[in-house]
PDB file of N, CA and C in Angstrom:
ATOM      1  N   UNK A   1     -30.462  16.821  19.230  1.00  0.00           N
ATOM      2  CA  UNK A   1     -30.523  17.316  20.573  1.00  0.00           C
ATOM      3  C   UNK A   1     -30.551  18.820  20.655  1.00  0.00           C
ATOM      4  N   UNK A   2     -29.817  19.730  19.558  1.00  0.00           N
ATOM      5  CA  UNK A   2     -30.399  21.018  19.789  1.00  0.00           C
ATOM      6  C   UNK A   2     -30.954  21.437  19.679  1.00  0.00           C
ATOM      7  N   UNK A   3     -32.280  21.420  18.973  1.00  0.00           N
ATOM      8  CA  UNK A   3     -33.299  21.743  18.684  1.00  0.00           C
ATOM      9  C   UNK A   3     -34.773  21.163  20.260  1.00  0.00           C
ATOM     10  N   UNK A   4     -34.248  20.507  20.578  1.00  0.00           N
ATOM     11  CA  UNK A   4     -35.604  20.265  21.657  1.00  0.00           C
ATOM     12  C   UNK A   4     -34.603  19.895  22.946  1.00  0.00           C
ATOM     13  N   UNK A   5     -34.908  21.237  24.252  1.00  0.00           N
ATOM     14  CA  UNK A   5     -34.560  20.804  25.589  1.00  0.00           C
ATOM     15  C   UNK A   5     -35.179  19.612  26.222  1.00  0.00           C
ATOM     16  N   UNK A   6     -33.896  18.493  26.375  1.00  0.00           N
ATOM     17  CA  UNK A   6     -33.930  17.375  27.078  1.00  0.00           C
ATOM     18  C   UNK A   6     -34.081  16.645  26.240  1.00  0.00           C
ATOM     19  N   UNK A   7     -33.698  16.625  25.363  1.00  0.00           N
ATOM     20  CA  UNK A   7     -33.388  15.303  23.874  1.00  0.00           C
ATOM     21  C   UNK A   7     -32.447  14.813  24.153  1.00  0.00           C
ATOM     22  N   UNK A   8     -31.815  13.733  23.289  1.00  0.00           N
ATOM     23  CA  UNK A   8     -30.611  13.419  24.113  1.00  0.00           C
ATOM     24  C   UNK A   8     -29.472  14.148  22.831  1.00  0.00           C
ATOM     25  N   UNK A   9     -28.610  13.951  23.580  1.00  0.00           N
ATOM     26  CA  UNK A   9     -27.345  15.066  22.814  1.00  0.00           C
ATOM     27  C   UNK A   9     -27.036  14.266  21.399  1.00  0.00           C
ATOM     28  N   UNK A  10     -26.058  14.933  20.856  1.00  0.00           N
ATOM     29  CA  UNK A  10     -26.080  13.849  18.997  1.00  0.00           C
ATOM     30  C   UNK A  10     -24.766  13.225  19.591  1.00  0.00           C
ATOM     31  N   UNK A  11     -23.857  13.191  20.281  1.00  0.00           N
ATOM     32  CA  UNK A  11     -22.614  12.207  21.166  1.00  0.00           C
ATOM     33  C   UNK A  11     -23.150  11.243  21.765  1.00  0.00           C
ATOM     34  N   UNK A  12     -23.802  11.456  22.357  1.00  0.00           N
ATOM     35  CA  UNK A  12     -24.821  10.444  23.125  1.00  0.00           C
ATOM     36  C   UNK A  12     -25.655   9.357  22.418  1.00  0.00           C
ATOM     37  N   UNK A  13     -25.993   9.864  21.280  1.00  0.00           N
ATOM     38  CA  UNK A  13     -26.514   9.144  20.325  1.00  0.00           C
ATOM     39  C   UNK A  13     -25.656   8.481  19.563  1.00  0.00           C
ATOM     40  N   UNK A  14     -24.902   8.951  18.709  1.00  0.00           N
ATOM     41  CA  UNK A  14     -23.760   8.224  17.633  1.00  0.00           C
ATOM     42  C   UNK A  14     -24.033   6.579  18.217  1.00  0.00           C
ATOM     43  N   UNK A  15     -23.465   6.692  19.567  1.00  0.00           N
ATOM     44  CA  UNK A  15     -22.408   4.977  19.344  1.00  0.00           C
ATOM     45  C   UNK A  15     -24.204   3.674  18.637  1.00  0.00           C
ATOM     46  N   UNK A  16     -25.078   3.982  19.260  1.00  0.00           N
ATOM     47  CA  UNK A  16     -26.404   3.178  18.470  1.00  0.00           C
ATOM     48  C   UNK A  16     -26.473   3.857  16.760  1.00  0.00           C
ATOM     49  N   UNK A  17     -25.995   5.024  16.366  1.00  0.00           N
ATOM     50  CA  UNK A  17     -26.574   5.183  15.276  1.00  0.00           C
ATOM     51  C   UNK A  17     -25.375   4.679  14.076  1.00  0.00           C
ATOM     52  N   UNK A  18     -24.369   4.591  15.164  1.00  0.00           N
ATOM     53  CA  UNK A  18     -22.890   3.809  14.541  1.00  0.00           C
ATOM     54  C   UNK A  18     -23.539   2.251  14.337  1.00  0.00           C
ATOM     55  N   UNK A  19     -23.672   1.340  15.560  1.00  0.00           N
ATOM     56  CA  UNK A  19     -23.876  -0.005  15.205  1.00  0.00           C
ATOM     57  C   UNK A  19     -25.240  -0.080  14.670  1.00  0.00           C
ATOM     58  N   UNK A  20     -26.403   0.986  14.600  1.00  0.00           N
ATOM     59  CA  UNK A  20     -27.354   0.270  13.483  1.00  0.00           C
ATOM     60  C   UNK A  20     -27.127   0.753  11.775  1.00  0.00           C
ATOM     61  N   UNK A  21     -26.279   1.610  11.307  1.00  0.00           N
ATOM     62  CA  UNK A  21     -25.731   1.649   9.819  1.00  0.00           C
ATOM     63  C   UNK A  21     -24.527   1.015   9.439  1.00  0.00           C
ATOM     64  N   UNK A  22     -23.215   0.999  10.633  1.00  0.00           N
ATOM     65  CA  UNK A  22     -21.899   0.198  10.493  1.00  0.00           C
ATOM     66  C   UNK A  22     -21.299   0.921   9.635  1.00  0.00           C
ATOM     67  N   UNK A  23     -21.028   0.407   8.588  1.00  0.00           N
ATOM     68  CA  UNK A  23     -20.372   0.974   7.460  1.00  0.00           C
ATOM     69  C   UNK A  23     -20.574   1.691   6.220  1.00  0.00           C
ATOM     70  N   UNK A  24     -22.093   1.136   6.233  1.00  0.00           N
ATOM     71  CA  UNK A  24     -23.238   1.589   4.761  1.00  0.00           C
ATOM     72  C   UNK A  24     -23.312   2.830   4.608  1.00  0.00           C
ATOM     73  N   UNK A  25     -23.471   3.763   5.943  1.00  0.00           N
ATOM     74  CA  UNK A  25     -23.651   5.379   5.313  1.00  0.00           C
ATOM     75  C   UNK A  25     -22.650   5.967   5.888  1.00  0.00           C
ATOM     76  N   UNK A  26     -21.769   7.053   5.455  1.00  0.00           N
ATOM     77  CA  UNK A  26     -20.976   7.975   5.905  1.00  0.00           C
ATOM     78  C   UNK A  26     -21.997   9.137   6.895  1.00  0.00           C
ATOM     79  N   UNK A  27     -21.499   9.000   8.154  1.00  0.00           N
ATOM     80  CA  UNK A  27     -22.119   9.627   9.505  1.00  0.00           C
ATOM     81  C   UNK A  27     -21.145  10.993   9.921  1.00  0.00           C
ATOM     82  N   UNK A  28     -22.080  11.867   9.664  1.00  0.00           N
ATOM     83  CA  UNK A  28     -21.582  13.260  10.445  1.00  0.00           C
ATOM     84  C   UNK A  28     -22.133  13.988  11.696  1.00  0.00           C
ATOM     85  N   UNK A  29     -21.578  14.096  12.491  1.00  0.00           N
ATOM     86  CA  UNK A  29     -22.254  14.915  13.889  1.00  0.00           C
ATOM     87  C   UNK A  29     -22.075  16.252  14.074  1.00  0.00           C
ATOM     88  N   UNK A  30     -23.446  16.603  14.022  1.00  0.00           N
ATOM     89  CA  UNK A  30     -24.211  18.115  14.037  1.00  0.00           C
ATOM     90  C   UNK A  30     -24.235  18.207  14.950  1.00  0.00           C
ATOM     91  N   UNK A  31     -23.860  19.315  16.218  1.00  0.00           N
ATOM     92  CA  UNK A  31     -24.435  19.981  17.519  1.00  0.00           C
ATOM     93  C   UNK A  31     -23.366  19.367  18.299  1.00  0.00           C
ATOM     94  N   UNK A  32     -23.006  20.573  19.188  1.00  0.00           N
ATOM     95  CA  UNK A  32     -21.829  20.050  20.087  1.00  0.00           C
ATOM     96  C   UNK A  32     -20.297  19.775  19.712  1.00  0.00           C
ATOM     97  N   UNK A  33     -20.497  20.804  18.719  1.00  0.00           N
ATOM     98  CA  UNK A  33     -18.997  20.527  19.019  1.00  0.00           C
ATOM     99  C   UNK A  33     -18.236  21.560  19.076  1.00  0.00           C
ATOM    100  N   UNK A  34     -17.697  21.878  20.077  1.00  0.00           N
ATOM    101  CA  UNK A  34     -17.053  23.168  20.808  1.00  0.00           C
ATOM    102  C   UNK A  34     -15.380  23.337  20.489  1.00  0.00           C
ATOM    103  N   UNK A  35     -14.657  22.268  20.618  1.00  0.00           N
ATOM    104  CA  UNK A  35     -13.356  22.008  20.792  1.00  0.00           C
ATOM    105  C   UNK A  35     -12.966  21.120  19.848  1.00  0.00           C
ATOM    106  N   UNK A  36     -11.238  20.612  19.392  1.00  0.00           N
ATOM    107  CA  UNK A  36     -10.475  19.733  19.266  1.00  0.00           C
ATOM    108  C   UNK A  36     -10.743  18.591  19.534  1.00  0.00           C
ATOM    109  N   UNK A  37     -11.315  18.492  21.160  1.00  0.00           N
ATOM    110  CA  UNK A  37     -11.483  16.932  22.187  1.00  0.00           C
ATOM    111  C   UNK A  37     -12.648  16.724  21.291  1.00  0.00           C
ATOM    112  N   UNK A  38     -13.780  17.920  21.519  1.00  0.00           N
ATOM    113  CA  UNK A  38     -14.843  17.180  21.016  1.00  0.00           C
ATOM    114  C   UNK A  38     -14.837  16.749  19.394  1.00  0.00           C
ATOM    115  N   UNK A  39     -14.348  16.934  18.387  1.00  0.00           N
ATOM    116  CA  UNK A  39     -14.428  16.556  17.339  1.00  0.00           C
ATOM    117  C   UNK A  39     -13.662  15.085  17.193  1.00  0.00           C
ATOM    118  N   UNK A  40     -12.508  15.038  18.024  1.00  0.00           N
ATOM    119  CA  UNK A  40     -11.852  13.437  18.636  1.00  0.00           C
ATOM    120  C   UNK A  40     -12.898  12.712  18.787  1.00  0.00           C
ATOM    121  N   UNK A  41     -13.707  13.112  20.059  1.00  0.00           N
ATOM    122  CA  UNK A  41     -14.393  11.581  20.741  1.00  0.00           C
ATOM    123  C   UNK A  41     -15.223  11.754  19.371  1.00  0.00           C
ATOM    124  N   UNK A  42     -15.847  12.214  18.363  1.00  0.00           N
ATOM    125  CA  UNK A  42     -17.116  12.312  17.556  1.00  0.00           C
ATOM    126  C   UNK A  42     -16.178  10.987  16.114  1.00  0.00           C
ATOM    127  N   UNK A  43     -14.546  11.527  16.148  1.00  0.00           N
ATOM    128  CA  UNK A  43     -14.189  10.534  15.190  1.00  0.00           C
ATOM    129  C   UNK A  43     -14.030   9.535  15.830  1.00  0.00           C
ATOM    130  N   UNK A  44     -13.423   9.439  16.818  1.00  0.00           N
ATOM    131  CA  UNK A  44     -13.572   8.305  17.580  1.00  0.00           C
ATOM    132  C   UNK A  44     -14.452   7.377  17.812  1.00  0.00           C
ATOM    133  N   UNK A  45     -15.559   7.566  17.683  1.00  0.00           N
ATOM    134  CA  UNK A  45     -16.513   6.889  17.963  1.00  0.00           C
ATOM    135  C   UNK A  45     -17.574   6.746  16.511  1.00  0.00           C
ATOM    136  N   UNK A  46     -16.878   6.650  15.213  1.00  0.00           N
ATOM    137  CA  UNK A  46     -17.398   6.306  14.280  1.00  0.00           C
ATOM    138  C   UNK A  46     -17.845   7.720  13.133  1.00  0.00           C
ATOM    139  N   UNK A  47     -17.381   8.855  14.030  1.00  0.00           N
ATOM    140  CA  UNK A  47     -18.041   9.745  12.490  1.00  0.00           C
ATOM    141  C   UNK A  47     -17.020   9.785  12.008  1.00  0.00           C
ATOM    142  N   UNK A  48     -17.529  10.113  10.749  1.00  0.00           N
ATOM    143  CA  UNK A  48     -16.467  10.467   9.563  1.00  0.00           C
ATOM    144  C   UNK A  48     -16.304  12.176   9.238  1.00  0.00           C
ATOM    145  N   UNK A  49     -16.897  12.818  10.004  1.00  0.00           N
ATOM    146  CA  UNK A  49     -16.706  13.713  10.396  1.00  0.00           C
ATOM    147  C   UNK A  49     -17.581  14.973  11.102  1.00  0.00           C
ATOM    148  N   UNK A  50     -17.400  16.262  11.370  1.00  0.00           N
ATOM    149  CA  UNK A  50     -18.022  17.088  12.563  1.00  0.00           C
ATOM    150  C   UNK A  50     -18.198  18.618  11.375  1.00  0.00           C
ATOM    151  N   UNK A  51     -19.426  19.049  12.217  1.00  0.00           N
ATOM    152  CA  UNK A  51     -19.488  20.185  11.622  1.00  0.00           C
ATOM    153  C   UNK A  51     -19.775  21.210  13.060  1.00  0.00           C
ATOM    154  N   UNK A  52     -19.032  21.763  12.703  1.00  0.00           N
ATOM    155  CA  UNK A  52     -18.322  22.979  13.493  1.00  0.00           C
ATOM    156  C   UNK A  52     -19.317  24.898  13.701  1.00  0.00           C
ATOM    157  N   UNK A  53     -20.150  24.698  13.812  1.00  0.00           N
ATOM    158  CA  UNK A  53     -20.953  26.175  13.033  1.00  0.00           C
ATOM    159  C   UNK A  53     -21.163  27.623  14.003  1.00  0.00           C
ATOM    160  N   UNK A  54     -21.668  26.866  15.065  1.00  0.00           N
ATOM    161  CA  UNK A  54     -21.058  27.673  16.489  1.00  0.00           C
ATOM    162  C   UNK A  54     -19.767  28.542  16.406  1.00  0.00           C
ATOM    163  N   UNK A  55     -18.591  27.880  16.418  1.00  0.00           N
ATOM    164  CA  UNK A  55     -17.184  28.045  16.393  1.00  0.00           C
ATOM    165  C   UNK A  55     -16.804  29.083  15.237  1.00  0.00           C
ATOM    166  N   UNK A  56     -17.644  28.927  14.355  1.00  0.00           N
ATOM    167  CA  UNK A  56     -17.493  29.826  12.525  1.00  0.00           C
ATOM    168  C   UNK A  56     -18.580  31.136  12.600  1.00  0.00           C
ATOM    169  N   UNK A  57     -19.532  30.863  13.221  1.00  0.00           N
ATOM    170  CA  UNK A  57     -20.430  31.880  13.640  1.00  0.00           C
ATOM    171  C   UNK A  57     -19.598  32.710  14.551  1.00  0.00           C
ATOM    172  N   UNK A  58     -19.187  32.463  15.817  1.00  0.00           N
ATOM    173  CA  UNK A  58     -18.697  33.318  16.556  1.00  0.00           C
ATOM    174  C   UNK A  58     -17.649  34.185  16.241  1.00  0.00           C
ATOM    175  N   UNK A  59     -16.601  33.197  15.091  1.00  0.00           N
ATOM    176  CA  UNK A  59     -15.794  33.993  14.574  1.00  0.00           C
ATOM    177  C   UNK A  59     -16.051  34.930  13.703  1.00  0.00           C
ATOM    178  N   UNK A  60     -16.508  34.412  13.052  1.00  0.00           N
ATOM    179  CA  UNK A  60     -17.116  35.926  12.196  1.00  0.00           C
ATOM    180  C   UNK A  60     -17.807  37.340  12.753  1.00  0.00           C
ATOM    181  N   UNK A  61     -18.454  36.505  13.500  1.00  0.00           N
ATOM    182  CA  UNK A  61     -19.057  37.817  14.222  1.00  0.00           C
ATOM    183  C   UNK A  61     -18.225  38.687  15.243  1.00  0.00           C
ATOM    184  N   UNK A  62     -16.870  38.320  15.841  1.00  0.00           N
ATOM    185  CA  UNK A  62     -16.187  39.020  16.516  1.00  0.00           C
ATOM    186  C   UNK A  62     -15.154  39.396  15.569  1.00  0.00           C
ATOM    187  N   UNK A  63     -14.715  38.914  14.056  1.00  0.00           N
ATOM    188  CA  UNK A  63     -13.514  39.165  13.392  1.00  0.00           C
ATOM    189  C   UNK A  63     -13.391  38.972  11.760  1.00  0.00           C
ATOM    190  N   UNK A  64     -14.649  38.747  11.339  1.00  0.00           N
ATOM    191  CA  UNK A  64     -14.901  38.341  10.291  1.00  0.00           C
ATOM    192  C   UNK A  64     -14.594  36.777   9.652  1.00  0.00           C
ATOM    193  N   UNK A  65     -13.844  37.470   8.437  1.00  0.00           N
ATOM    194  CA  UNK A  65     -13.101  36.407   7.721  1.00  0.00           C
ATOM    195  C   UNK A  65     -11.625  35.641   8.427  1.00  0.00           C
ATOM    196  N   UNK A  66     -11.146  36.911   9.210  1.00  0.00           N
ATOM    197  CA  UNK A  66      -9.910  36.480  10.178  1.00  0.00           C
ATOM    198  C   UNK A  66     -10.717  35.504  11.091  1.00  0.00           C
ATOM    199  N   UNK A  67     -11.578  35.874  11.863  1.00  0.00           N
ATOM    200  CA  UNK A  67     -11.920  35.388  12.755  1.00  0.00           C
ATOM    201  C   UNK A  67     -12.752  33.608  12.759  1.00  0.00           C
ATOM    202  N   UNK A  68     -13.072  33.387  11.819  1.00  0.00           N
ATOM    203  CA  UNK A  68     -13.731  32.010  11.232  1.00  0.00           C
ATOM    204  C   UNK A  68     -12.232  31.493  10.647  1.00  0.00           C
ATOM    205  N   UNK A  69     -11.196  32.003  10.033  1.00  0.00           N
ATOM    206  CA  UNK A  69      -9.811  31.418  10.269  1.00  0.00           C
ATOM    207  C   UNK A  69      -9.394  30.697  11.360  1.00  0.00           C
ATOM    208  N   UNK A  70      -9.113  31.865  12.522  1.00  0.00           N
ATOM    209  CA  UNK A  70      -8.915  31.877  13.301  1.00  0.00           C
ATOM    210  C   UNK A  70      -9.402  30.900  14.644  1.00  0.00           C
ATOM    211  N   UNK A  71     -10.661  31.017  14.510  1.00  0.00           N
ATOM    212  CA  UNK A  71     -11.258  29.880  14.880  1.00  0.00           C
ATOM    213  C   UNK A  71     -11.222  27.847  14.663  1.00  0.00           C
ATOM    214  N   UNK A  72     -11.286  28.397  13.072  1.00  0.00           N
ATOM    215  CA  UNK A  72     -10.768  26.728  12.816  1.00  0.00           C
ATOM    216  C   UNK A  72      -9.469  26.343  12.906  1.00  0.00           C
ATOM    217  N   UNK A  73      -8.486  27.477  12.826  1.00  0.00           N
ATOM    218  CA  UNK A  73      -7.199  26.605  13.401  1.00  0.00           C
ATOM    219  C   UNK A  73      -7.016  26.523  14.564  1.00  0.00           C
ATOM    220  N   UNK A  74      -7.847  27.106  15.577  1.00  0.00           N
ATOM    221  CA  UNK A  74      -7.807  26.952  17.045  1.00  0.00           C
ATOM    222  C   UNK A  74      -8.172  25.507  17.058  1.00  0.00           C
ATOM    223  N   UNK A  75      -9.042  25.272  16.800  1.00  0.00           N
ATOM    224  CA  UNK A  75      -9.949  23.420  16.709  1.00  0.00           C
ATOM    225  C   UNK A  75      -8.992  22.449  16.176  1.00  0.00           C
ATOM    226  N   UNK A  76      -8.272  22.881  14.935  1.00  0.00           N
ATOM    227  CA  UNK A  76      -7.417  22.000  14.623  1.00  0.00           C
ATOM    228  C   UNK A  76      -5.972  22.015  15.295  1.00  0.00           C
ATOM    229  N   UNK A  77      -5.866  22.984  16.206  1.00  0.00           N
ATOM    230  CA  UNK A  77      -4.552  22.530  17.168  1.00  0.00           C
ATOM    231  C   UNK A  77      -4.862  21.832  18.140  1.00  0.00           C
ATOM    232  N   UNK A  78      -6.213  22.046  18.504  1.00  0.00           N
ATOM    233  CA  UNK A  78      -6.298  21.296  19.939  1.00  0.00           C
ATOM    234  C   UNK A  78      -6.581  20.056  19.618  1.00  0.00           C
ATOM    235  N   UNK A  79      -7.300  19.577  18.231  1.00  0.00           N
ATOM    236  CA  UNK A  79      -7.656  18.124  17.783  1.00  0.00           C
ATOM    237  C   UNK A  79      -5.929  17.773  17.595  1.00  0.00           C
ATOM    238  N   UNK A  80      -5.147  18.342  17.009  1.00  0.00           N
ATOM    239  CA  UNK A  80      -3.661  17.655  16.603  1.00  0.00           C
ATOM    240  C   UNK A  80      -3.039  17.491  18.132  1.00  0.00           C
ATOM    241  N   UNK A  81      -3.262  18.149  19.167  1.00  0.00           N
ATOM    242  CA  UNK A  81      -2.717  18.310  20.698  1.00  0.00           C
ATOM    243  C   UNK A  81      -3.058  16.946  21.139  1.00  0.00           C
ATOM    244  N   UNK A  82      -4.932  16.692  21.406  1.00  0.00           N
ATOM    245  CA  UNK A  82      -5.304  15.700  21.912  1.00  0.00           C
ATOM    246  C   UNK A  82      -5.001  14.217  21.384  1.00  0.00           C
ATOM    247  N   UNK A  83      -4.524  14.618  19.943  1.00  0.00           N
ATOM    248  CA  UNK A  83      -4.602  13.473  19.080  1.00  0.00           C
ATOM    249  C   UNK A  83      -3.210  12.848  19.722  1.00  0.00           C
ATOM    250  N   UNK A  84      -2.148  13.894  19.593  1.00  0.00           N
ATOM    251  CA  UNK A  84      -0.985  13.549  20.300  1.00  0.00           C
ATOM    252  C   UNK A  84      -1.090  13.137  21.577  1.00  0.00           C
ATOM    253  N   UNK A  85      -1.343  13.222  22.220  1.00  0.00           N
ATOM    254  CA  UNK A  85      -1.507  12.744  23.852  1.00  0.00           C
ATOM    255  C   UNK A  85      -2.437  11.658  23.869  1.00  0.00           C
ATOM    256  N   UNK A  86      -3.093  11.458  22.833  1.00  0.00           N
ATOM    257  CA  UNK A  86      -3.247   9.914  22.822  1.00  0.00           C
ATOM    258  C   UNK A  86      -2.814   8.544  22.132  1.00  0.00           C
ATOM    259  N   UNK A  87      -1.372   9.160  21.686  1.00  0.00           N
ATOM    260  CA  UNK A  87      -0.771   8.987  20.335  1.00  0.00           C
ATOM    261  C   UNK A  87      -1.151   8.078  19.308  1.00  0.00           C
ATOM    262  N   UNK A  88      -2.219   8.794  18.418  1.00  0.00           N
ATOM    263  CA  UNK A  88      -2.642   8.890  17.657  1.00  0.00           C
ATOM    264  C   UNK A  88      -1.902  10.181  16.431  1.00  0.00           C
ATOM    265  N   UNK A  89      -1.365   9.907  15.520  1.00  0.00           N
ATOM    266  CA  UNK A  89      -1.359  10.769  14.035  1.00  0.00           C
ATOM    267  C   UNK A  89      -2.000  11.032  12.904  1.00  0.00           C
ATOM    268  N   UNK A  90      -2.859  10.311  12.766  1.00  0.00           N
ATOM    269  CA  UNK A  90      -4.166  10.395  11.811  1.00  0.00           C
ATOM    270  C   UNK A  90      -5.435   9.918  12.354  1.00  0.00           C
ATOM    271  N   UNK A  91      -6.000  11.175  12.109  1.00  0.00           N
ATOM    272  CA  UNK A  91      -7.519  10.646  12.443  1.00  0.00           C
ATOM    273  C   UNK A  91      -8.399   9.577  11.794  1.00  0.00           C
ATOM    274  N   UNK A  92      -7.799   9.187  11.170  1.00  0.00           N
ATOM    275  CA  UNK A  92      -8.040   7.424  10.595  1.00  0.00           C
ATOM    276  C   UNK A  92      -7.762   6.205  11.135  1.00  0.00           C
ATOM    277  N   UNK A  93      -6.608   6.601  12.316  1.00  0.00           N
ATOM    278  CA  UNK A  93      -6.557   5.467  13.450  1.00  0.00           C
ATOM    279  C   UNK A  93      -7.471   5.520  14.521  1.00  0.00           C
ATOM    280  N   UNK A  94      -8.024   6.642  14.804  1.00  0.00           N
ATOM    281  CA  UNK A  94      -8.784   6.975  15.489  1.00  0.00           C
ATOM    282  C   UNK A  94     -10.020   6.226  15.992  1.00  0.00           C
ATOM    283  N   UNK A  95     -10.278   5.423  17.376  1.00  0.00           N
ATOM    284  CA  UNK A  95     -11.338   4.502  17.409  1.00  0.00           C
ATOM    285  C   UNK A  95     -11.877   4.523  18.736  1.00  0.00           C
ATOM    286  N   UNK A  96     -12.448   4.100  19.224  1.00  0.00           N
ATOM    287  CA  UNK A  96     -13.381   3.906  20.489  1.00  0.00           C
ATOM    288  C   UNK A  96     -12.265   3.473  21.282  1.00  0.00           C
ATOM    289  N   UNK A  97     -10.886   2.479  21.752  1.00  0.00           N
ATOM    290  CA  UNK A  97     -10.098   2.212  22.567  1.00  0.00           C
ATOM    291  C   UNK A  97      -9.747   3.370  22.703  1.00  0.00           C
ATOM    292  N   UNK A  98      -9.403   4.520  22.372  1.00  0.00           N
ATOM    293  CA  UNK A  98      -8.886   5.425  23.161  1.00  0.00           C
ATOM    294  C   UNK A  98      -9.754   6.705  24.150  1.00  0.00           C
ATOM    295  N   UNK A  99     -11.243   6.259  23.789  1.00  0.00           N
ATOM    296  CA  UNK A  99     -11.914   6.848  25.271  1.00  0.00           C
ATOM    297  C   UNK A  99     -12.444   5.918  26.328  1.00  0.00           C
ATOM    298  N   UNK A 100     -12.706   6.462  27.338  1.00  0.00           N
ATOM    299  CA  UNK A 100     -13.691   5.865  28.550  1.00  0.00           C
ATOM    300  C   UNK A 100     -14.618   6.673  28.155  1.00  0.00           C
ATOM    301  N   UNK A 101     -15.572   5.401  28.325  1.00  0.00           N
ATOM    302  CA  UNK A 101     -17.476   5.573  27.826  1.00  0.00           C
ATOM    303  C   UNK A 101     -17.717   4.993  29.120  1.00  0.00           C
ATOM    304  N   UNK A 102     -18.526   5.618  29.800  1.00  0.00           N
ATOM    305  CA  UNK A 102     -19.434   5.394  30.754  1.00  0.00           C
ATOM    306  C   UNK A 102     -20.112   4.133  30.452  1.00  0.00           C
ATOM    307  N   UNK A 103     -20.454   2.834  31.684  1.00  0.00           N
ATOM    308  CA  UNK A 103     -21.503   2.133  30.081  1.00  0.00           C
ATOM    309  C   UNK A 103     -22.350   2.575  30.128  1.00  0.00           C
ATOM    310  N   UNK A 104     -23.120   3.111  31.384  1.00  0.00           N
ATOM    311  CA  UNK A 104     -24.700   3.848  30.317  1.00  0.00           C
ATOM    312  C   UNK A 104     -24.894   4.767  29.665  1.00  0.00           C
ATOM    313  N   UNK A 105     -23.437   5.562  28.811  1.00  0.00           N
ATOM    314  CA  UNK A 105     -23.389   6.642  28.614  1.00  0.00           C
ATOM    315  C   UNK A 105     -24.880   6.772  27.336  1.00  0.00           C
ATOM    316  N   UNK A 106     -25.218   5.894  26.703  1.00  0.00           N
ATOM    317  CA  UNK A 106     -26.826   6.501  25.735  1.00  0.00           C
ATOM    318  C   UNK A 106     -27.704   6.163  27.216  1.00  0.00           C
ATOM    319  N   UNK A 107     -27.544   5.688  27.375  1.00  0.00           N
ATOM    320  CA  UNK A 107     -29.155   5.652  28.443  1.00  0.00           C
ATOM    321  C   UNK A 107     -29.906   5.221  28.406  1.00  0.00           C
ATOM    322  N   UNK A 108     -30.851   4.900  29.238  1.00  0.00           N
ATOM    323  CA  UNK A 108     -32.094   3.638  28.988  1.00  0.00           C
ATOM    324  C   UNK A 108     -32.872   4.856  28.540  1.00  0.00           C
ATOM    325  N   UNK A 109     -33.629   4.348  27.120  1.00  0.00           N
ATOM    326  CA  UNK A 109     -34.742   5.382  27.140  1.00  0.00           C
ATOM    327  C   UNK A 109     -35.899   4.774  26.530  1.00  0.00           C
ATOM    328  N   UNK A 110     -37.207   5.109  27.183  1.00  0.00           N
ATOM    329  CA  UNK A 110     -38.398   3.547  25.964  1.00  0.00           C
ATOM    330  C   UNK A 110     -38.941   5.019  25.474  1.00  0.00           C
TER     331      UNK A 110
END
């Protein structure tokens, strides 16, 4: 989705690209991910994990090496915050019951 305006987003996508591999390939989500929450709903909903580049870019560029620190432990307090308030302690319990999904949240698309 970042690469072409009006694609659909890579969140939006997962939950079909979850039930057509299941278990066979280890799934990571590229683009969009800003926050803590967002790296949640991305494990939540089947990745095995998020890449963050936005968040590491910005830091660096306002602070360097502090600042790409700085940055990823910002993400990882707010993922340990949200995780708590949904009490959840490892992101290995982590599953689809603990969000509301729209149901058309992928969308009809031919």
């Amino acid at each position: 989705g970042r690469q072409l305006d009006g694609a659909l987003s890579s969140i939006r996508a997962l939950p079909a690209i979850m039930d057509a591999v299941g278990d066979k390939v280890e799934v990571h989500l590229d683009s969009g991910i800003r926050s803590g929450q967002d790296v949640l709903k991305a494990l939540a909903m089947g990745a095995k994990g998020t890449y963050i580049g936005r968040a590491f870019v910005n830091g660096l560029g306002a602070m360097g090496e502090k600042g790409v620190t700085t940055a990823l432990e910002v993400i990882h307090k707010e993922l340990d915050t949200t995780m708590a308030l949904c009490g959840r302690r490892d992101v290995k319990t982590l599953d689809r019951d603990i969000l509301l999904v729209p149901e058309d949240f992928e969308g009809r698309w031919s």
